[in-house]
C-alpha atoms as a PDB file:
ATOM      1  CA  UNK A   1     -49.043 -22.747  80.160  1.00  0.00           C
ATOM      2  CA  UNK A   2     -51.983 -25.277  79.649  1.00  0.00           C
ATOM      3  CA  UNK A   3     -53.365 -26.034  82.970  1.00  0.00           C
ATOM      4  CA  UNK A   4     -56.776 -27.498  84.770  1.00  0.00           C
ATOM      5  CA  UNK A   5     -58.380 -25.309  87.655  1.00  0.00           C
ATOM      6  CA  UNK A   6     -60.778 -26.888  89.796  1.00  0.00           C
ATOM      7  CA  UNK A   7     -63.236 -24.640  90.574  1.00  0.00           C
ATOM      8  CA  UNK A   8     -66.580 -23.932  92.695  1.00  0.00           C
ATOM      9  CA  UNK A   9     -69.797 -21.781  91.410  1.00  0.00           C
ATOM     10  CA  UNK A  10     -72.926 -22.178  90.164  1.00  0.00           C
ATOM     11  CA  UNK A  11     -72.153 -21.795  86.333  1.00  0.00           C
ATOM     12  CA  UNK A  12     -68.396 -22.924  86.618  1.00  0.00           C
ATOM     13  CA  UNK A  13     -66.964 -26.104  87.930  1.00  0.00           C
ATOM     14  CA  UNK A  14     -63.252 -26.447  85.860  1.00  0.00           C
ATOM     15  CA  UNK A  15     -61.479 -23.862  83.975  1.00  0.00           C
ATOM     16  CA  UNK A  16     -58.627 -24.724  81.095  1.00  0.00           C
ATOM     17  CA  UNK A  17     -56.370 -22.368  80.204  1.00  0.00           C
ATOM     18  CA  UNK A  18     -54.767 -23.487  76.571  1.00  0.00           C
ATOM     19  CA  UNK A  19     -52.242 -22.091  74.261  1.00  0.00           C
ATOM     20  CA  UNK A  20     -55.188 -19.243  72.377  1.00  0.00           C
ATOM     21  CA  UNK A  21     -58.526 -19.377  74.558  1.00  0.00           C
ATOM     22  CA  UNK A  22     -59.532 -20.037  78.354  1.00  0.00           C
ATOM     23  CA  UNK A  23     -62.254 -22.793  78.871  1.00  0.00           C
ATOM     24  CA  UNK A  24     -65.520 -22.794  81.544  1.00  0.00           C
ATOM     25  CA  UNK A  25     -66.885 -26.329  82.358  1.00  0.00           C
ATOM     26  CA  UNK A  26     -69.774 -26.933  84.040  1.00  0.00           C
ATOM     27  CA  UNK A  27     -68.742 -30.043  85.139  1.00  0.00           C
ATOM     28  CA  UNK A  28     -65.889 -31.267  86.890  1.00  0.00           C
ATOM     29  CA  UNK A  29     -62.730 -32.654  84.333  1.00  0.00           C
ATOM     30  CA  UNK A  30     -58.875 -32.928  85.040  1.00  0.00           C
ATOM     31  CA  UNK A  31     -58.312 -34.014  81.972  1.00  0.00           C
ATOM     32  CA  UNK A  32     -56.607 -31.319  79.367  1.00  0.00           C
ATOM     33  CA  UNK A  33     -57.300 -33.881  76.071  1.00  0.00           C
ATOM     34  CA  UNK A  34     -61.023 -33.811  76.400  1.00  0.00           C
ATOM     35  CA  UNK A  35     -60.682 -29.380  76.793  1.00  0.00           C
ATOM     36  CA  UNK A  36     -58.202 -29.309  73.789  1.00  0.00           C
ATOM     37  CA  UNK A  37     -60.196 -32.199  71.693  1.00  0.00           C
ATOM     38  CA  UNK A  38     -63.570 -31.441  73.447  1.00  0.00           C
ATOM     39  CA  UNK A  39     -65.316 -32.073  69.707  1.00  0.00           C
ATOM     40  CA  UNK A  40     -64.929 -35.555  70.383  1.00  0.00           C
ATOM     41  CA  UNK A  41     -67.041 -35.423  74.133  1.00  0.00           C
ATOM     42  CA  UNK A  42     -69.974 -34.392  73.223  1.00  0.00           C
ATOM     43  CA  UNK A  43     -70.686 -34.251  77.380  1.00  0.00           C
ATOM     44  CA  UNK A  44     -67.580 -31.652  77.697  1.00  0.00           C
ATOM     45  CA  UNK A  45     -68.335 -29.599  74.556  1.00  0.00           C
ATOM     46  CA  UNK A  46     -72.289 -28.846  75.438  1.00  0.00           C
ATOM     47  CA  UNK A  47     -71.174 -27.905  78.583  1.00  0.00           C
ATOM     48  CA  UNK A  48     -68.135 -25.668  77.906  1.00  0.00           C
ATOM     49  CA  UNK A  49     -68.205 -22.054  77.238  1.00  0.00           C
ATOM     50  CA  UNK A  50     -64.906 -20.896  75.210  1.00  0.00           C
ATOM     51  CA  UNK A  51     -63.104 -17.711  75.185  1.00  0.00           C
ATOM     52  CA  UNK A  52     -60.251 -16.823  72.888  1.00  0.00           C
ATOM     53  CA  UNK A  53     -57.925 -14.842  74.986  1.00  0.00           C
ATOM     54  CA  UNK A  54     -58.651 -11.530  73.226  1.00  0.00           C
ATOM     55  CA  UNK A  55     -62.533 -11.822  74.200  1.00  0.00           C
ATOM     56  CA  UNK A  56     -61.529 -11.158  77.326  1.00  0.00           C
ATOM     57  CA  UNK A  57     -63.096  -8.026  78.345  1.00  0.00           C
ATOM     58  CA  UNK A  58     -62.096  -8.010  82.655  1.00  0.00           C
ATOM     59  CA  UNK A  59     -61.091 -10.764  85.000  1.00  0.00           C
ATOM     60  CA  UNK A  60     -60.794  -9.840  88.661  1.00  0.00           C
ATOM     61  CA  UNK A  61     -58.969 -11.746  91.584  1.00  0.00           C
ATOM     62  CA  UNK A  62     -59.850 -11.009  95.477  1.00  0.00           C
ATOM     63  CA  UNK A  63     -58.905 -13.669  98.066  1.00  0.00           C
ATOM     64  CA  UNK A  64     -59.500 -17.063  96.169  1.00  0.00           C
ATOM     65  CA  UNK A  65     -62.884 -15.598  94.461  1.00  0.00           C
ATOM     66  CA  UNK A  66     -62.706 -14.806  90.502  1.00  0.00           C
ATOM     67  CA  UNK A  67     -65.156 -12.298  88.966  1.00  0.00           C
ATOM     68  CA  UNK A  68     -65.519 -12.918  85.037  1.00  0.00           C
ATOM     69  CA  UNK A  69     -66.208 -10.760  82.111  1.00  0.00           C
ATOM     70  CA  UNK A  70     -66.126 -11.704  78.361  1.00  0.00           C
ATOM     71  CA  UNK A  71     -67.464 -11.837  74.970  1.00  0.00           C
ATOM     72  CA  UNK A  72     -68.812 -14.948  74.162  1.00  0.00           C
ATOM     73  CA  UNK A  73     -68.772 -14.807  69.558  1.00  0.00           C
ATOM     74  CA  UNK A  74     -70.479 -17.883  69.623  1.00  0.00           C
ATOM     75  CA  UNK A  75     -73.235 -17.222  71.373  1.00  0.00           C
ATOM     76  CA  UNK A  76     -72.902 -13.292  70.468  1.00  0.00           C
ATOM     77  CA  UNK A  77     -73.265 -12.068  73.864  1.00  0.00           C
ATOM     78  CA  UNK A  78     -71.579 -10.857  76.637  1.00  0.00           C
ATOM     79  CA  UNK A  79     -71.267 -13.289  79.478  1.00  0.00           C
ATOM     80  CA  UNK A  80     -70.977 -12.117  83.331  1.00  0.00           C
ATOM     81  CA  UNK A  81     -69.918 -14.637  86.342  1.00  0.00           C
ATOM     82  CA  UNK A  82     -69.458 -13.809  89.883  1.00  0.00           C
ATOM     83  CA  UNK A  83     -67.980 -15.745  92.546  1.00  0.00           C
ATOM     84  CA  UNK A  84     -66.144 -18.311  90.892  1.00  0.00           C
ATOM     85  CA  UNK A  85     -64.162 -20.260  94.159  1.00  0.00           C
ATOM     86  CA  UNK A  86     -61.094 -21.786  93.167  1.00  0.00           C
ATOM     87  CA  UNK A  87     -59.928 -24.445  95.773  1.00  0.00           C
ATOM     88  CA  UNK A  88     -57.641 -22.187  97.571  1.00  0.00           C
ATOM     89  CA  UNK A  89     -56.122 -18.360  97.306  1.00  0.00           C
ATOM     90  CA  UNK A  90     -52.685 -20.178  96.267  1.00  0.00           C
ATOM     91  CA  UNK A  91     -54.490 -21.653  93.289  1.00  0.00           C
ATOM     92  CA  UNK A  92     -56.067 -18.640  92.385  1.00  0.00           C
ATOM     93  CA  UNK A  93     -52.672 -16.444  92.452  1.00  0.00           C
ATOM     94  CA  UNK A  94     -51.296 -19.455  90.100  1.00  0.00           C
ATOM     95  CA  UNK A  95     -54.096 -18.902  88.200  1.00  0.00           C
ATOM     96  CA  UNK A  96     -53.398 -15.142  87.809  1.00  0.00           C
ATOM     97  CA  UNK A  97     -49.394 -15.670  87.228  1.00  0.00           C
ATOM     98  CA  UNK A  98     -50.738 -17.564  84.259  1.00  0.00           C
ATOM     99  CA  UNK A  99     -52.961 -14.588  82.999  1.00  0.00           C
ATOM    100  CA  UNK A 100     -49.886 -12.196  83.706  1.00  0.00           C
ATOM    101  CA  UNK A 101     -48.248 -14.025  80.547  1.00  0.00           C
ATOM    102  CA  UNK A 102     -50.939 -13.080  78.175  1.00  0.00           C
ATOM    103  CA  UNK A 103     -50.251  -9.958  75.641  1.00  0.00           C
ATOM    104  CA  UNK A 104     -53.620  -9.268  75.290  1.00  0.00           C
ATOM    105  CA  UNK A 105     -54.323  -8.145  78.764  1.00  0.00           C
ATOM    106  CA  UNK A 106     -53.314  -5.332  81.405  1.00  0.00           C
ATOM    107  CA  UNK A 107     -52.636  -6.149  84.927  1.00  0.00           C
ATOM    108  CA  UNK A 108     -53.362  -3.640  87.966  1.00  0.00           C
ATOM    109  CA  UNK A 109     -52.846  -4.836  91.784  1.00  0.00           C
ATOM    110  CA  UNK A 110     -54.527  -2.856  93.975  1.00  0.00           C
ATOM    111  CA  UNK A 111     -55.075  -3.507  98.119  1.00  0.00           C
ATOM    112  CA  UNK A 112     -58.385  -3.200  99.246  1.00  0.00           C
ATOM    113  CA  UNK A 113     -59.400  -0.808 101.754  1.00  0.00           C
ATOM    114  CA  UNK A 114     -58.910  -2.208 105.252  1.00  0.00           C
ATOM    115  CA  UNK A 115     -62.462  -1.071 106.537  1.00  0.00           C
ATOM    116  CA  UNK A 116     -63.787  -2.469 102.617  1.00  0.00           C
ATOM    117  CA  UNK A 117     -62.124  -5.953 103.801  1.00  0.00           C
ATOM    118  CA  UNK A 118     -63.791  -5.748 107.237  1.00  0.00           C
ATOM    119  CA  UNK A 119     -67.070  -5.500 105.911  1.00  0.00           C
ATOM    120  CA  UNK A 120     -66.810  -7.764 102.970  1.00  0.00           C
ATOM    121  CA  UNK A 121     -65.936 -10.052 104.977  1.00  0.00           C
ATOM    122  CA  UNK A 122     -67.982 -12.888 106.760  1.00  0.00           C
ATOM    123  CA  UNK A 123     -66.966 -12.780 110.086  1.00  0.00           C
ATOM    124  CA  UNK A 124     -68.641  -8.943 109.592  1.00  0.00           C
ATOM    125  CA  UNK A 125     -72.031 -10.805 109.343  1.00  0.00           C
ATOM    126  CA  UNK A 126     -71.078 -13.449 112.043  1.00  0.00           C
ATOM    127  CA  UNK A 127     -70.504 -10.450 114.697  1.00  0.00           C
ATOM    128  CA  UNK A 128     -74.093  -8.934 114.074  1.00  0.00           C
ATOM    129  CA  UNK A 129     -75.441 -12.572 114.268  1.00  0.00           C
ATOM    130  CA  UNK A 130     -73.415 -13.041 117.687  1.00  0.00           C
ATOM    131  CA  UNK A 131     -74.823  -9.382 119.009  1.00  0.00           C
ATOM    132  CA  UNK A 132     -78.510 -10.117 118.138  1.00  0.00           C
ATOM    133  CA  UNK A 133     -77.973 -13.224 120.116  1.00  0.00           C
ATOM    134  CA  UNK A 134     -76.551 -12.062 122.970  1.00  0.00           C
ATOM    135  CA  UNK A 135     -79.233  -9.251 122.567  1.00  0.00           C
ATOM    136  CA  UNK A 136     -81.658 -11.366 122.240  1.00  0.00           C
ATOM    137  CA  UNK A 137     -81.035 -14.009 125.174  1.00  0.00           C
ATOM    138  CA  UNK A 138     -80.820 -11.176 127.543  1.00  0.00           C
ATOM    139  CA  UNK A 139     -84.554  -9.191 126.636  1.00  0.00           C
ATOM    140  CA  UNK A 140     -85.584 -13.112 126.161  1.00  0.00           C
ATOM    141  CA  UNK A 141     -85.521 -13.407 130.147  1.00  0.00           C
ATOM    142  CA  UNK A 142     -87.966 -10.590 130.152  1.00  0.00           C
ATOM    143  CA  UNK A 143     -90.352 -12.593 127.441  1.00  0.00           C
ATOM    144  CA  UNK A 144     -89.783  -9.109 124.804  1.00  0.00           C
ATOM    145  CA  UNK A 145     -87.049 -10.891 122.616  1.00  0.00           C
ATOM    146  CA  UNK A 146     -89.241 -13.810 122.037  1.00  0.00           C
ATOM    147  CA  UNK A 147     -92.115 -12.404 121.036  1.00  0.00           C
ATOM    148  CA  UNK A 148     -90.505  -9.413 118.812  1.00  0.00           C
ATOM    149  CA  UNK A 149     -88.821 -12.250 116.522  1.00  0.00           C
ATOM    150  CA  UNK A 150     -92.392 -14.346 116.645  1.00  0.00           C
ATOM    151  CA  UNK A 151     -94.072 -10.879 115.480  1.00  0.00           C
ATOM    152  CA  UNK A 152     -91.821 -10.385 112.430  1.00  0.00           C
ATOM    153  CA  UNK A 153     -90.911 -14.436 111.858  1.00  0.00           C
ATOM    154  CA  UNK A 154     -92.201 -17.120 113.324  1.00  0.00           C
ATOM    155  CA  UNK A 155     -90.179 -19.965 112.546  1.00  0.00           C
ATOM    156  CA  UNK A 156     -86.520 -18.117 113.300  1.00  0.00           C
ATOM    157  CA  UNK A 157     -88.623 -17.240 116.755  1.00  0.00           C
ATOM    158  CA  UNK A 158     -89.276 -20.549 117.025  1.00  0.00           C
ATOM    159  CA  UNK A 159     -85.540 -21.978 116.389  1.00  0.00           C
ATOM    160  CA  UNK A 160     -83.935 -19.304 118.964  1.00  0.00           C
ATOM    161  CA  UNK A 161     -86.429 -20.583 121.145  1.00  0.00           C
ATOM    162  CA  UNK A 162     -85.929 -23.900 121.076  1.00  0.00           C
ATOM    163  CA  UNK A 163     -81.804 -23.077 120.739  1.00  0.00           C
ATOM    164  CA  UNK A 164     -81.957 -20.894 123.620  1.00  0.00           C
ATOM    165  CA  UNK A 165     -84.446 -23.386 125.816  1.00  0.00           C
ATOM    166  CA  UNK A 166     -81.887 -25.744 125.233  1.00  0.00           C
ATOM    167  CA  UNK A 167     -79.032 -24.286 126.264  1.00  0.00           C
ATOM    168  CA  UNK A 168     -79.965 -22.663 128.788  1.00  0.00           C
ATOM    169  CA  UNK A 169     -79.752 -18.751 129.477  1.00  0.00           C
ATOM    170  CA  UNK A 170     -76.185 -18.713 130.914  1.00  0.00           C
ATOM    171  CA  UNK A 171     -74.973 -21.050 128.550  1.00  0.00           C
ATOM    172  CA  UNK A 172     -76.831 -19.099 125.792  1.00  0.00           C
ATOM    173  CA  UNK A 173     -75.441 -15.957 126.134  1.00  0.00           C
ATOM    174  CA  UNK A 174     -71.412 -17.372 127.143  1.00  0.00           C
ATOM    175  CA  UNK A 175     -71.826 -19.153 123.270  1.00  0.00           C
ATOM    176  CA  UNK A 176     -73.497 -16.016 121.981  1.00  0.00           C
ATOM    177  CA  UNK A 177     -70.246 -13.414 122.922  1.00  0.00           C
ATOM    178  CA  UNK A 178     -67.907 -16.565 122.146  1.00  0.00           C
ATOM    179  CA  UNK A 179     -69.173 -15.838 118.901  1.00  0.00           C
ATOM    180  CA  UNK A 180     -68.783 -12.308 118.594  1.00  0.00           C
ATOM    181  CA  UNK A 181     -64.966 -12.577 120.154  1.00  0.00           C
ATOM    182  CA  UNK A 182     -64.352 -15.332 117.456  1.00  0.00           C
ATOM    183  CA  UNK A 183     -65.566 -12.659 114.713  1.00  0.00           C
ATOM    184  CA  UNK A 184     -63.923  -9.645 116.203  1.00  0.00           C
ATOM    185  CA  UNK A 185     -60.650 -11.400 116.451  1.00  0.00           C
ATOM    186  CA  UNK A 186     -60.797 -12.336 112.303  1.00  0.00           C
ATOM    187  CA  UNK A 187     -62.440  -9.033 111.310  1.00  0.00           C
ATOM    188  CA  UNK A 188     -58.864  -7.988 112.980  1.00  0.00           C
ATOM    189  CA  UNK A 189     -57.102 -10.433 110.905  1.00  0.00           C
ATOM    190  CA  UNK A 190     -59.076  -8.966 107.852  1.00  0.00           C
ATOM    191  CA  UNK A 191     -58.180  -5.203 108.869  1.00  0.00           C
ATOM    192  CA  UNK A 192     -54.836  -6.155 109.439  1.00  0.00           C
ATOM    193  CA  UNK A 193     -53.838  -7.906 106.623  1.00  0.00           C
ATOM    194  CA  UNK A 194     -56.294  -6.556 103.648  1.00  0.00           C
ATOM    195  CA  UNK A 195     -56.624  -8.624 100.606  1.00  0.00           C
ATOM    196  CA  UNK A 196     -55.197  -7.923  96.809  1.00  0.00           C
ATOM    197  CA  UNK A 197     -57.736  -7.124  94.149  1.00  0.00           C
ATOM    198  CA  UNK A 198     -55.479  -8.235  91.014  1.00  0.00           C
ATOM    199  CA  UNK A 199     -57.624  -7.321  87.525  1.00  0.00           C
ATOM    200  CA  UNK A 200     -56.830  -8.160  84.337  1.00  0.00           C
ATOM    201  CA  UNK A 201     -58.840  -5.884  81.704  1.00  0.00           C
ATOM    202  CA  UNK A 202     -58.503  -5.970  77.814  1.00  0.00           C
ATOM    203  CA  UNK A 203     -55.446  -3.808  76.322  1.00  0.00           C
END
């Protein structure tokens, strides 16, 4: 069951599952010796937060994103992370098969609403971007788009300015729906095929 996760967030770069507690590195360490001796690394144990299985309080799965919750008894508090990245979804449902072994917690699978996956997704964002682009190189030929986005922000008036002078109005607006076809086509892909939310809570 002991394994290394390579990992991407602000507070968590490598996670260590051993045989009683799961281990959060801020740094970046393949090797499982200097998690199950980390007394010895000084570097490893200052930067290692350790939770005994049963601390556990919720873990939650979506996609290759991890949301943490547990009680920390050396610290005496209760620590939050969001938006841990592990390197790929695979790796994150490995991760999960290896939670699914522990006694101590409850698993639930549950498929996200398709409309939910739409709009948590970032091709969601992308197709606004791509509409007030194309909105915004068309009232640009009339001189309004360019001075609305000066009047609220000057510098992003000043980058579609320069993006658009370069370009070129035709060429401006074909990249600006290319954009919102690219995110309407994966926002389909998202509706389509919504994402598991596995969670493991505390029995």
């Amino acid at each position: 069951m002991e394994k290394i996760y390579s990992v991407d967030s602000k507070e968590v770069k490598s996670i260590y599952i051993g045989k009683d507690a799961i281990s959060f590195c801020k740094l970046k360490e393949n090797n499982p010796e200097r998690f199950i001796y980390f007394y010895k690394y000084p570097e490893i144990m200052e930067k290692t937060t350790k939770f005994k299985f049963h601390d556990i309080k919720e873990i939650k799965i979506r996609g290759g994103i991890m949301y943490f919750k547990g009680f920390c008894k050396v610290e005496d508090i209760m620590i939050y992370w969001k938006e841990i990245a592990f390197d790929s979804e695979q790796e994150a449902l490995d991760f999960s098969t290896q939670l699914d072994q522990l006694d101590v917690l409850k698993k639930k699978v549950k498929t996200e609403k398709k409309l939910n996956a739409v709009f948590n997704s970032s091709s969601f964002y992308i197709f606004i971007f791509g509409l007030c682009m194309v909105y915004l190189t068309i009232d640009g030929e009339t001189n309004l788009g360019e001075s609305a986005i000066r009047s609220r922000n000057k510098l992003a008036g000043k980058i579609l300015d320069s993006l658009f002078n370069f370009l070129g109005p035709t060429v401006s607006i074909l990249f600006s729906i290319l954009i919102v076809i690219f995110a309407i086509y994966f926002m389909w892909k998202k509706f389509k095929t919504p994402l598991d939310i596995i969670t493991f809570k505390e029995k």
